[in-house]
C-alpha atoms as a PDB file:
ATOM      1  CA  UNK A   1       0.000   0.000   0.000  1.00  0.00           C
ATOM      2  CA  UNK A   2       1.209   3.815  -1.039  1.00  0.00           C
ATOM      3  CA  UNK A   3       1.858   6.071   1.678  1.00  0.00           C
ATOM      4  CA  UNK A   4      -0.139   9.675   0.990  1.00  0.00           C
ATOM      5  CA  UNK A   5       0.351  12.675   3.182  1.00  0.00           C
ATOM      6  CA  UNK A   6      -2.468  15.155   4.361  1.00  0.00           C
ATOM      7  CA  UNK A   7      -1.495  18.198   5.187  1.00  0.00           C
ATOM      8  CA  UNK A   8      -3.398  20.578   6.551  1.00  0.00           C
ATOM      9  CA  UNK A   9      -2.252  24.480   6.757  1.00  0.00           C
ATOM     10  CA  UNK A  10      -4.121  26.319   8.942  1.00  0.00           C
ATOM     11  CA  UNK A  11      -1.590  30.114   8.467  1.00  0.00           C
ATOM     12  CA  UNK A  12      -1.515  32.311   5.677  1.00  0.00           C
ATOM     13  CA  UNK A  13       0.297  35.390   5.678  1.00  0.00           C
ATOM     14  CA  UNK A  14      -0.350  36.219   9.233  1.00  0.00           C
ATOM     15  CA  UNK A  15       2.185  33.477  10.211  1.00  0.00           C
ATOM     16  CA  UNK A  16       4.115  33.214   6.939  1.00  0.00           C
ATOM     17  CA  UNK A  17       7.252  30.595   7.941  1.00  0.00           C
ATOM     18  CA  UNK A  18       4.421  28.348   9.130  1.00  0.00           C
ATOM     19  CA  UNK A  19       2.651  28.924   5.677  1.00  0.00           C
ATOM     20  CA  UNK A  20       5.376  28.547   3.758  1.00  0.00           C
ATOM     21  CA  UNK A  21       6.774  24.994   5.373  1.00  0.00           C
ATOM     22  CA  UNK A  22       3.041  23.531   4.689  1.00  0.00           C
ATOM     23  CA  UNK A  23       3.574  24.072   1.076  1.00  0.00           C
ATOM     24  CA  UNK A  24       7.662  23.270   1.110  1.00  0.00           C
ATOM     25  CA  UNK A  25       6.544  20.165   2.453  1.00  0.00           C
ATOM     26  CA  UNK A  26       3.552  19.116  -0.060  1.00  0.00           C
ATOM     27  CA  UNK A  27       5.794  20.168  -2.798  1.00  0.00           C
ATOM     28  CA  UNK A  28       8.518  18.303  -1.521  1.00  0.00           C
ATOM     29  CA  UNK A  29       6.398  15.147  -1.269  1.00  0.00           C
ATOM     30  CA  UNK A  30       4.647  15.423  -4.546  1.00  0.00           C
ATOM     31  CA  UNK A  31       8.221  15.881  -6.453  1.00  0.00           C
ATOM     32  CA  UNK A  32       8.875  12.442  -4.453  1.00  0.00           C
ATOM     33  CA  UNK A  33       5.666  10.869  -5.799  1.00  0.00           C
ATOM     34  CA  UNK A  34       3.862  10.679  -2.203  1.00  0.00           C
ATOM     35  CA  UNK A  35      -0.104  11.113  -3.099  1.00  0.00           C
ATOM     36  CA  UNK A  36      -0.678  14.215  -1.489  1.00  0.00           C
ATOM     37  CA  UNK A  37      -3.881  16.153  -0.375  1.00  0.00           C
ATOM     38  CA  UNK A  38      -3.353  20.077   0.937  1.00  0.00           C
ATOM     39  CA  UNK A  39      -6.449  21.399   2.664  1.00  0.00           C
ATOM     40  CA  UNK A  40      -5.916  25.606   3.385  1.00  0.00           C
ATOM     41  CA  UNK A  41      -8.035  26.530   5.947  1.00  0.00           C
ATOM     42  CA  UNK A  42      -8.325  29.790   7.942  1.00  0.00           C
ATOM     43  CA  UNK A  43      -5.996  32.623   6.368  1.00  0.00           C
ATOM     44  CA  UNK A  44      -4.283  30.252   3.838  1.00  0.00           C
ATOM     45  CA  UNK A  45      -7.794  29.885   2.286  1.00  0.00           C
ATOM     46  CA  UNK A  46      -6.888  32.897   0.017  1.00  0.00           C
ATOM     47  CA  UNK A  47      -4.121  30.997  -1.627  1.00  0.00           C
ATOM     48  CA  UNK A  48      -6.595  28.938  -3.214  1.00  0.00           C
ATOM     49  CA  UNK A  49      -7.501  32.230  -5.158  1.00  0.00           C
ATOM     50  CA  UNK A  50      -5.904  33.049  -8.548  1.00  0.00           C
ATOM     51  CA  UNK A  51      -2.906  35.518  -8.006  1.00  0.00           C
ATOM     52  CA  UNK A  52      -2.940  35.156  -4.119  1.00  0.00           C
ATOM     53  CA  UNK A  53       0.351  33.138  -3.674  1.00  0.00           C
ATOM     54  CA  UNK A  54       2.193  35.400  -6.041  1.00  0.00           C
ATOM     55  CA  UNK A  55       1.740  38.252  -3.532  1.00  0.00           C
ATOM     56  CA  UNK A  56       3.124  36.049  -0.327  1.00  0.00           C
ATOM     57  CA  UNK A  57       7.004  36.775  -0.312  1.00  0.00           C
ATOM     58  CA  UNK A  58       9.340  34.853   2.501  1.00  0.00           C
ATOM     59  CA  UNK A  59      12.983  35.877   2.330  1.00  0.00           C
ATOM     60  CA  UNK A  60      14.991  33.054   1.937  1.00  0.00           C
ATOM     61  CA  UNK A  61      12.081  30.477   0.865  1.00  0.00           C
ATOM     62  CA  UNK A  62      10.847  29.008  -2.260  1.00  0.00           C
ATOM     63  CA  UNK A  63       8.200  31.240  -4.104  1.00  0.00           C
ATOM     64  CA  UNK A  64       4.565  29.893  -2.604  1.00  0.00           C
ATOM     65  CA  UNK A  65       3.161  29.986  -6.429  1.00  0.00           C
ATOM     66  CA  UNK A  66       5.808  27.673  -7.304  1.00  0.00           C
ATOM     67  CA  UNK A  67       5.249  25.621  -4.120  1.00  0.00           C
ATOM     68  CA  UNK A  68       1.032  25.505  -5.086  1.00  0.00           C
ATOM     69  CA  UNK A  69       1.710  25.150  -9.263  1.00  0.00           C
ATOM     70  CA  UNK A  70       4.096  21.855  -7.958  1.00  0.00           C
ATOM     71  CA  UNK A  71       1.304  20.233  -5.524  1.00  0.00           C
ATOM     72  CA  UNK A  72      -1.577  21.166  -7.998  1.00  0.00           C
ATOM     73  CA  UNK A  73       0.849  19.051 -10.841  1.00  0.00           C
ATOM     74  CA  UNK A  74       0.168  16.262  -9.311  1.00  0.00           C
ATOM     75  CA  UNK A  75      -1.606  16.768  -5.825  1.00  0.00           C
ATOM     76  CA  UNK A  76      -5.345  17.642  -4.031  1.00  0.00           C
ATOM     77  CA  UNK A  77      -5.866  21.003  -3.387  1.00  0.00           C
ATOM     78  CA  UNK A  78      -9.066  22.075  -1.208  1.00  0.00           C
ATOM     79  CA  UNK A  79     -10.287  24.905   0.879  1.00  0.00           C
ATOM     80  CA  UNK A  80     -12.511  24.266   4.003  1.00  0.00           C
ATOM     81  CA  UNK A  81     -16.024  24.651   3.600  1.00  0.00           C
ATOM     82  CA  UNK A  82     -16.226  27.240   6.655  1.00  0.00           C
ATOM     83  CA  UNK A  83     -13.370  29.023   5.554  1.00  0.00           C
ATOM     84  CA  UNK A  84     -14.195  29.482   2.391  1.00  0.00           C
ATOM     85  CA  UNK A  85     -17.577  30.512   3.824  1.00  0.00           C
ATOM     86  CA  UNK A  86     -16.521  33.247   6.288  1.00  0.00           C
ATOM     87  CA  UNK A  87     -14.454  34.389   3.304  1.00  0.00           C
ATOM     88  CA  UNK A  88     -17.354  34.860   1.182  1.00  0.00           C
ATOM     89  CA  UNK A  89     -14.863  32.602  -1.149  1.00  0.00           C
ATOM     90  CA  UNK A  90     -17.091  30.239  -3.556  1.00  0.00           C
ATOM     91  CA  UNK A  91     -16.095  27.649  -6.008  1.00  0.00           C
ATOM     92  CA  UNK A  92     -16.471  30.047  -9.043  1.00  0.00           C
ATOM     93  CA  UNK A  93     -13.748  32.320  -7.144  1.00  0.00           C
ATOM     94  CA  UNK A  94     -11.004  29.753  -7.151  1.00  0.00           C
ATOM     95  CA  UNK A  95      -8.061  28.502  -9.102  1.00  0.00           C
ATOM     96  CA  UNK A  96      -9.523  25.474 -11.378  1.00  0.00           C
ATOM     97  CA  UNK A  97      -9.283  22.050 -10.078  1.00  0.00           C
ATOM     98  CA  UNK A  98      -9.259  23.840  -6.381  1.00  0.00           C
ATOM     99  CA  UNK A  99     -12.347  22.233  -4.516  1.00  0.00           C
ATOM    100  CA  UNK A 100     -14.161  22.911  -1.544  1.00  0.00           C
ATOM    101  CA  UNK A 101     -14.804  20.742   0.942  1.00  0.00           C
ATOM    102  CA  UNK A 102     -15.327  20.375   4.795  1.00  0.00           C
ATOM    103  CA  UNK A 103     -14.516  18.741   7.720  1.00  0.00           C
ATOM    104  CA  UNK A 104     -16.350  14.842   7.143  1.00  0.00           C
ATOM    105  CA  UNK A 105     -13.985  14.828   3.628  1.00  0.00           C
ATOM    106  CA  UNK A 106     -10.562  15.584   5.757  1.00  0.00           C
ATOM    107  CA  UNK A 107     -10.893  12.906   8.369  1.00  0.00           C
ATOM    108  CA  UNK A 108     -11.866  10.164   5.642  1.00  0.00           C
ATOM    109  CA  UNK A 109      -8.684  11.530   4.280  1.00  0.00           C
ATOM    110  CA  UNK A 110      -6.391  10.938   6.850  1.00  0.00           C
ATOM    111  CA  UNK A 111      -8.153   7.982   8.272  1.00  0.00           C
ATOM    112  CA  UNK A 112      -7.489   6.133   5.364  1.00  0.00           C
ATOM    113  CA  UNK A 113      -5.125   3.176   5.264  1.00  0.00           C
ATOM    114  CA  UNK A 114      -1.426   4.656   4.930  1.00  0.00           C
ATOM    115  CA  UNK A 115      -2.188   8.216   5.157  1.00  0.00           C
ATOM    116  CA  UNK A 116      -0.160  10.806   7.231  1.00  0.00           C
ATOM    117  CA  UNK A 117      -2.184  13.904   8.275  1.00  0.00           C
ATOM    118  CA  UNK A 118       0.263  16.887   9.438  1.00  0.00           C
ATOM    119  CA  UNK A 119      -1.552  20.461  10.554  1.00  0.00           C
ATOM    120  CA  UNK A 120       0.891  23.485  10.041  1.00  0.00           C
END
């Protein structure tokens, strides 16, 4: 059985190291050919936006656009359900092939048989 690797980021800009490891990490795992599902909740929920990565800068880190165009190669990309919701953020707003989804689809993701859930 594949291992795949859930990873929930919970910071967006207001805690940008934190952010930016969430998505180092996906990317990193996708490039390794890990199934991977990233779920941006709470401020990282704009990233699922068009053009919202590009304005997140990190000295010293890897472009977030990069990190996001990487996962979305080959990786899951969804925004909570409540988030997206206290956003006002709705399907039609997102990048394509960006869902939404809530909390019942995350645990059946990392319940299932070889996944690893992290939370940044």
């Amino acid at each position: 059985m594949a291992r795949s690797l859930v990873i929930k980021v919970t910071a967006g800009a207001d805690a940008p190291e934190r952010c930016n490891q969430a998505f180092t990490v996906a990317a990193a795992a996708v490039a390794s050919g890990v199934p991977v599902s990233l779920w941006l909740t709470g401020e990282a929920s704009w990233f699922g936006l068009p053009g919202r990565a590009k304005e997140f800068s990190l000295p010293h880190a890897a472009p977030l656009e990069d990190l996001l165009e990487v996962v979305m190669s080959a990786g899951r990309v969804t925004v909570c359900t409540q988030c997206a919701a206290r956003r006002e953020i709705t399907v039609d707003d997102l990048i394509g092939g960006v869902r939404i989804a809530g909390a019942s689809t995350f645990v059946e993701e990392a319940l299932a048989e070889g996944a690893q859930a992290l939370v940044y």
